[in-house]
Structures are given as structure tokens and as C-alpha cells.
Protein backbone atom coordinates (compact mmCIF):
# COMPACT_ATOMS: atom_id res chain seq x y z
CA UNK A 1 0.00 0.00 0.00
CA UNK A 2 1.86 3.00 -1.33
CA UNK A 3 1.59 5.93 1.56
CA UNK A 4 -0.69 9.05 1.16
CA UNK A 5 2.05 11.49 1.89
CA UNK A 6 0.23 13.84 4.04
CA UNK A 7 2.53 15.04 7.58
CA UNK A 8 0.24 17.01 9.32
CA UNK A 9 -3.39 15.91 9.27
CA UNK A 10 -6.20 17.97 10.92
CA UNK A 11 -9.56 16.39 11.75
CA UNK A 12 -12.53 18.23 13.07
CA UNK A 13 -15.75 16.30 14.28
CA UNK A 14 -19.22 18.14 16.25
CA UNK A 15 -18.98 15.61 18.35
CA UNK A 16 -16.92 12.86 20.38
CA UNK A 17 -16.81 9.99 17.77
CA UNK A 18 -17.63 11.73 14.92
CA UNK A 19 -14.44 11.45 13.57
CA UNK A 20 -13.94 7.53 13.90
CA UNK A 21 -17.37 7.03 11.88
CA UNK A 22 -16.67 9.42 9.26
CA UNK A 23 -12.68 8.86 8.80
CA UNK A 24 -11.56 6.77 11.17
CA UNK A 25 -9.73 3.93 9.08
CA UNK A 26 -8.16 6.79 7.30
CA UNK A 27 -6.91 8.46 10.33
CA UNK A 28 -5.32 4.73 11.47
CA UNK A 29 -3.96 4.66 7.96
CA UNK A 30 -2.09 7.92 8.64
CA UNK A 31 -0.96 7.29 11.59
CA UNK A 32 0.72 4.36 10.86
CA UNK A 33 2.38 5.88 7.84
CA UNK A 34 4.11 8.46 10.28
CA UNK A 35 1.73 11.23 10.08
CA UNK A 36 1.15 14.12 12.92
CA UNK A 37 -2.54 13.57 13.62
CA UNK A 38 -4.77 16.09 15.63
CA UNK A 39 -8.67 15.75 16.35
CA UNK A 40 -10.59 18.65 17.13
CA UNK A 41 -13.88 18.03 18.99
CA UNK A 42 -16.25 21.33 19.12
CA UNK A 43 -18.60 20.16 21.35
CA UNK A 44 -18.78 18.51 24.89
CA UNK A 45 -21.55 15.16 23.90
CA UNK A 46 -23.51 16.50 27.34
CA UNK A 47 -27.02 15.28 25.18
CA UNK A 48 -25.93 11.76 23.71
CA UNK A 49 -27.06 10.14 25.98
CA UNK A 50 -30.04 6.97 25.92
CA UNK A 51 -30.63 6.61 29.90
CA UNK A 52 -31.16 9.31 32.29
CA UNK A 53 -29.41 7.84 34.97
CA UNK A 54 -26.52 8.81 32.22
CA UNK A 55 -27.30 12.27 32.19
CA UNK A 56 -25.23 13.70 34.72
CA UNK A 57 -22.12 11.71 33.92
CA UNK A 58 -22.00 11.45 30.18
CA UNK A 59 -19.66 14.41 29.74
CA UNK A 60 -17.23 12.74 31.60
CA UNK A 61 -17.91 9.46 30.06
CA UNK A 62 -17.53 10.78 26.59
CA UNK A 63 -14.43 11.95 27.27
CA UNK A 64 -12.76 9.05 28.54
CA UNK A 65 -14.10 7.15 25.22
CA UNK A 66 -12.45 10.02 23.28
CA UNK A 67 -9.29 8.93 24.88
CA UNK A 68 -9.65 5.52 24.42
CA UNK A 69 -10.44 5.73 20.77
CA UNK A 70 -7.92 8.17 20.04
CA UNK A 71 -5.32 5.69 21.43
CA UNK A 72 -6.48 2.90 19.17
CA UNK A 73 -5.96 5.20 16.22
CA UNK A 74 -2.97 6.46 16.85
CA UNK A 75 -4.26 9.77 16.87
CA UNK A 76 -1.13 12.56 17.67
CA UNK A 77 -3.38 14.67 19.82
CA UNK A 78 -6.76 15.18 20.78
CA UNK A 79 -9.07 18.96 21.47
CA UNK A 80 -11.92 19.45 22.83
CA UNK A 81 -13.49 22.93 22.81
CA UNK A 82 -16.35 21.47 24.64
CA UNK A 83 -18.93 24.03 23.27
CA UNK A 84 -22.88 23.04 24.37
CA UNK A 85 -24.36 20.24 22.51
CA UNK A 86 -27.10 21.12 19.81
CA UNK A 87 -26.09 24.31 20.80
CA UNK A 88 -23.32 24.95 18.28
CA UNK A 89 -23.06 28.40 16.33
CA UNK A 90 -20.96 29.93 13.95
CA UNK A 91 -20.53 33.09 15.71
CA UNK A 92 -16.94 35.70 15.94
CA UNK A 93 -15.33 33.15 18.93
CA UNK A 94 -15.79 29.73 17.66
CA UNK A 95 -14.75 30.80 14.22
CA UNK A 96 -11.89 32.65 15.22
CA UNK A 97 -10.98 29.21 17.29
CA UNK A 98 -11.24 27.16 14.48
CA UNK A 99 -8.22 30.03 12.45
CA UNK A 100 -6.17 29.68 14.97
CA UNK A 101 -5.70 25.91 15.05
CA UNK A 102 -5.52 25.98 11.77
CA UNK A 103 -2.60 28.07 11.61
CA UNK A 104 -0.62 26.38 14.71
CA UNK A 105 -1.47 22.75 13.23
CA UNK A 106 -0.13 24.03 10.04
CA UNK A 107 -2.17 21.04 8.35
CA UNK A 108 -1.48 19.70 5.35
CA UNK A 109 -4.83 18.42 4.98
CA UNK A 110 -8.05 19.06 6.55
CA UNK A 111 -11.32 16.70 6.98
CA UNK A 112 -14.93 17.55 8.26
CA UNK A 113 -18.27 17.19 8.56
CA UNK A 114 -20.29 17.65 4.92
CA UNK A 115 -22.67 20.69 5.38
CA UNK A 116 -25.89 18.69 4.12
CA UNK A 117 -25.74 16.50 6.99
CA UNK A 118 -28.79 16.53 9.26
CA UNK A 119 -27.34 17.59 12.58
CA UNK A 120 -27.60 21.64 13.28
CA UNK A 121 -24.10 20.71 15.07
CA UNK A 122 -22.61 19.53 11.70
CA UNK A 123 -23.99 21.59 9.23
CA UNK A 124 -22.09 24.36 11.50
CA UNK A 125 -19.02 22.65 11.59
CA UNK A 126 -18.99 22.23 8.24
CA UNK A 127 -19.76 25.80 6.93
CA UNK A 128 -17.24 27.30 9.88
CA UNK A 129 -14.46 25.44 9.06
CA UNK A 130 -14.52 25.45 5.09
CA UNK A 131 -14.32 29.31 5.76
CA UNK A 132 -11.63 29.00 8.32
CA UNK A 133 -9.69 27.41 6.03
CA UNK A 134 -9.79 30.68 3.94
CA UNK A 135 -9.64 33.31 6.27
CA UNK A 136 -5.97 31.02 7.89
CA UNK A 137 -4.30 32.29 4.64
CA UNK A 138 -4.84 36.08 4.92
CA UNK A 139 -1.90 38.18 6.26
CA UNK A 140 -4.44 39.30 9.04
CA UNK A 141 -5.04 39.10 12.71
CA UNK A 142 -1.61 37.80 13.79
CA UNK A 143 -2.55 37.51 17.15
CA UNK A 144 -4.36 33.97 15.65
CA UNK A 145 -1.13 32.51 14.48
CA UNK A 146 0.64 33.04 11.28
CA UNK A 147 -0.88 32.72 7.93
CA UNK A 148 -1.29 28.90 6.49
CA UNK A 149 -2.68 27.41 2.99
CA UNK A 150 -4.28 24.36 3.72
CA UNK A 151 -3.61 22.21 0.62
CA UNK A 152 -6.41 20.18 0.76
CA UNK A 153 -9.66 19.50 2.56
CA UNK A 154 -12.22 17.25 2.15
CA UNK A 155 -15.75 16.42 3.69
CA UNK A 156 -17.08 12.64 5.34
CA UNK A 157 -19.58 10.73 5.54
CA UNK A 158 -21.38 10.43 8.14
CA UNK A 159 -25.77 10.62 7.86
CA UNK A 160 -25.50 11.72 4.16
CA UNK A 161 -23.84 9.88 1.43
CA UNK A 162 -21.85 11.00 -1.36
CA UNK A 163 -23.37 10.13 -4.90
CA UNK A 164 -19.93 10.97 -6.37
CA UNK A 165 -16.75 11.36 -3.79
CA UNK A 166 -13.60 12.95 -4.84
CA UNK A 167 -11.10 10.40 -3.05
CA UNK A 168 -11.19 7.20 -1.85
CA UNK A 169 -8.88 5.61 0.71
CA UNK A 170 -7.99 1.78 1.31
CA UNK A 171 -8.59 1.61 5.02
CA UNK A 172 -8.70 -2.46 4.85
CA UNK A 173 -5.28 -2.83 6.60
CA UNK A 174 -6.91 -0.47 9.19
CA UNK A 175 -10.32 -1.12 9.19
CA UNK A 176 -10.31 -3.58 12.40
CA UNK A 177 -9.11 -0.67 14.34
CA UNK A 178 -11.84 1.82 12.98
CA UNK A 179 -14.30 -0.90 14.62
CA UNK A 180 -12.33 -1.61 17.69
CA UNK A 181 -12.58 2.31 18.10
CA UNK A 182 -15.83 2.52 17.62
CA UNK A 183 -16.81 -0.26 20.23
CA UNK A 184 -14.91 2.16 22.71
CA UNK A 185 -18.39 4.33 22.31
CA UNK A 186 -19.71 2.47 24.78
CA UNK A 187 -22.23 5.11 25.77
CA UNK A 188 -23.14 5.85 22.01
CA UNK A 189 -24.16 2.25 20.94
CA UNK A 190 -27.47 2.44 22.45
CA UNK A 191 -28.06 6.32 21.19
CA UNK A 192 -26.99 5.25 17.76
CA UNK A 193 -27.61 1.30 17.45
CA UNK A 194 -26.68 -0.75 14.21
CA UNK A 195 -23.85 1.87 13.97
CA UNK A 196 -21.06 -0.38 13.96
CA UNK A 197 -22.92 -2.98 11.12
CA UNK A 198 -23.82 0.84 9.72
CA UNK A 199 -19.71 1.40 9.09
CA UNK A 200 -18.97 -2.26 8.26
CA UNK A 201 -21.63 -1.95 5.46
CA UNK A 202 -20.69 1.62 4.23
CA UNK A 203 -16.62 0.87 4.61
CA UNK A 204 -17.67 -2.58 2.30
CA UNK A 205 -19.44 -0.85 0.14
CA UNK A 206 -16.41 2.13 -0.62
CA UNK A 207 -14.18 -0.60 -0.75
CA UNK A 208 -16.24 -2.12 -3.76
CA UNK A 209 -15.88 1.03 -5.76
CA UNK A 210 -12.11 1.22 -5.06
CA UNK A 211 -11.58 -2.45 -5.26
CA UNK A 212 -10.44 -3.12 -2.53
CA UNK A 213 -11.72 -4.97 1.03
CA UNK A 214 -12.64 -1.34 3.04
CA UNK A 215 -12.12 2.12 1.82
CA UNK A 216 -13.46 5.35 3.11
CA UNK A 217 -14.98 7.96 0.95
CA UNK A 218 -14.67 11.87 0.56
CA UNK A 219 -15.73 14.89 -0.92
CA UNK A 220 -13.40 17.67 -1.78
CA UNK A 221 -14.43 21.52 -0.80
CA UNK A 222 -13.83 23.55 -3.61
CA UNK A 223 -14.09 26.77 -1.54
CA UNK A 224 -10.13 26.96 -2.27
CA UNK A 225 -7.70 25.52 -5.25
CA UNK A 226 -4.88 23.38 -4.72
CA UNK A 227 -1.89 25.46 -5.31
CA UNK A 228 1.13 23.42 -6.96
């Protein structure tokens, strides 16, 4: 399996596993092939929760999972911004947060959340950070970091498909480490249940289109050009 080639990978997800259903064989992938990974988590997970003898504790809960998963992945370094749940906005702050990480990660590719999914918490993810992107290469605001061109981003799946992705990636020496991830969820499996056979099927069926075993799929933003 000939390696991606990307150093510095940036990953931003609403919530706490987000990021393992959407590209989490990917982010495996990297990792093994040397890469600095970081996951950004907006929000805290304070409403996933499916009993409410949960409620109280699920913040915490969530974040030890985070934790857990990331270490399975091989993920470089984890952030959460722990923002309310459902509560998400693209206002001056959180925007302004999302430039500045972009500029001290210094990414060589960022992935996301695609604006048409269903969740308020995505859609505002999405839109935030494919202008963030933008706004990290202007010589402006310094006190946010120095200026950075992201190369690359790309959208994933996770509640809306993609009838024609830009990429795929051969996660299927990876894949078994996506799903051991995703078992770490243990508090999400009940809020979200046949999620696991829901990213066995999906991963399956992106792997048929790449020929291969598992692959993961992704749509480029076109917001800025690759420069060469």
C-alpha cells in the first residue's frame, strides 16, 4: 500500500466519535504511515445520551471514550473545545478558534463534517471550518497565528452519502481498528444502534468502488484551489 504522503493531518468532528465514523480507518492509515494527527472536537456530547441515569455523567464518560479511541488510532493529539451540545453556532469566537488551530497545526490536509448533513451541530461545523480554512491564509489578525494554505480538505460521511466522492482511501489494513474504536463508544451504541454494522456496510461498500476490502470515501471543498 503506497503511503498518502500527508505530515500534518487535521480532523474536526461536532462531536466525540464523529471522527472515527466518518474517517476513522483513514486516520489509522495515517498514523501508521508516520503522520502528525490532531482531532478537534467542538462540542462537549452533554445530550448523547439513551438513559437518564446517564445524564449527569456522560460528559465525563464521553471523554474518557475520546481517549480511548484516540489511542487505538494512533491519533497525535486530541481537542476538545467542549462548546454546548445542539447548541453549536458559527458566531466571531468559535470561528476565530477554528483560524487559529488551523494556523498552529499548520495542516497539510483538513477533513470535516459535509454541510448537508442533518445535525444543526454539523452543518455548523462544516460551513465554519470550510471558511476558516480561507480566512488562515490572509496576512491578518496575527494575534491567531501566522498565515497557512491548507492544501487540501475534504468532507465525510457520516448521515448523508456521497453520490460521487472525490477520493477514496484503502482503510482495509486499518479497518479492524476503525471498529475496535468505535466499540470504545460504549455510551453511544445504544443512542446510535446498528452503527457499527452501519460502518462495516458503508466501509464494504467504498471498498467495492475502489476495489479493494474497506475504503473510506470523501468529498473535496472547492471553496479553495490546490496550489502546486
Amino acid at each position: 500500500m503506497k503511503p498518502i504522503g500527508w505530515n500534518r493531518v487535521l480532523v474536526f468532528g461536532a462531536h466525540p466519535d464523529d471522527e472515527i465514523i466518518g474517517c476513522g480507518g483513514t486516520l489509522a492509515r495515517l498514523a501508521s504511515e508516520g503522520a502528525h494527527t490532531v482531532v478537534v472536537t467542538f462540542t462537549d456530547g452533554a445530550t448523547g445520551y439513551s438513559k437518564l441515569e446517564e445524564a449527569s455523567d456522560i460528559v465525563s464518560m464521553r471523554r474518557a471514550e475520546s481517549l480511548a479511541s484516540a489511542k487505538i488510532l494512533g491519533v497525535s493529539e486530541l481537542i476538545n473545545l467542549e462548546f454546548p451540545t445542539q447548541a453549536l453556532i458559527n458566531d466571531r469566537e468559535t470561528y476565530q478558534k477554528a483560524v487559529q488551530i488551523i494556523r498552529s497545526v499548520r495542516p497539510d490536509v483538513i477533513f470535516c463534517h459535509f454541510g448537508e448533513d442533518k445535525h444543526r451541530d454539523h452543518q455548523t461545523v462544516a460551513a465554519l471550518v470550510d471558511e476558516a480554512r480561507w480566512k488562515a491564509t490572509e496576512n491578518a489578525q496575527p494575534d491567531l497565528g501566522q498565515p497557512w494554505y491548507t492544501q487540501q480538505m475534504f468532507f465525510y460521511e457520516i448521515h448523508e452519502l456521497f453520490t460521487h466522492p472525490s477520493i477514496l482511501v484503502d482503510t482495509s489494513e486499518h479497518f479492524d481498528k476503525k471498529i475496535a474504536a468505535l466499540e470504545t463508544q460504549k455510551s453511544q451504541l445504544e443512542v446510535l444502534p446498528g452503527v457499527v454494522s452501519y460502518c462495516q456496510g458503508l466501509s464494504r461498500a467504498r471498498g467495492y468502488m475502489a476495489g479493494t476490502q474497506y475504503a473510506e470515501a470523501f468529498l473535496a471543498s472547492n471553496l479553495l484551489p490546490q496550489k502546486l
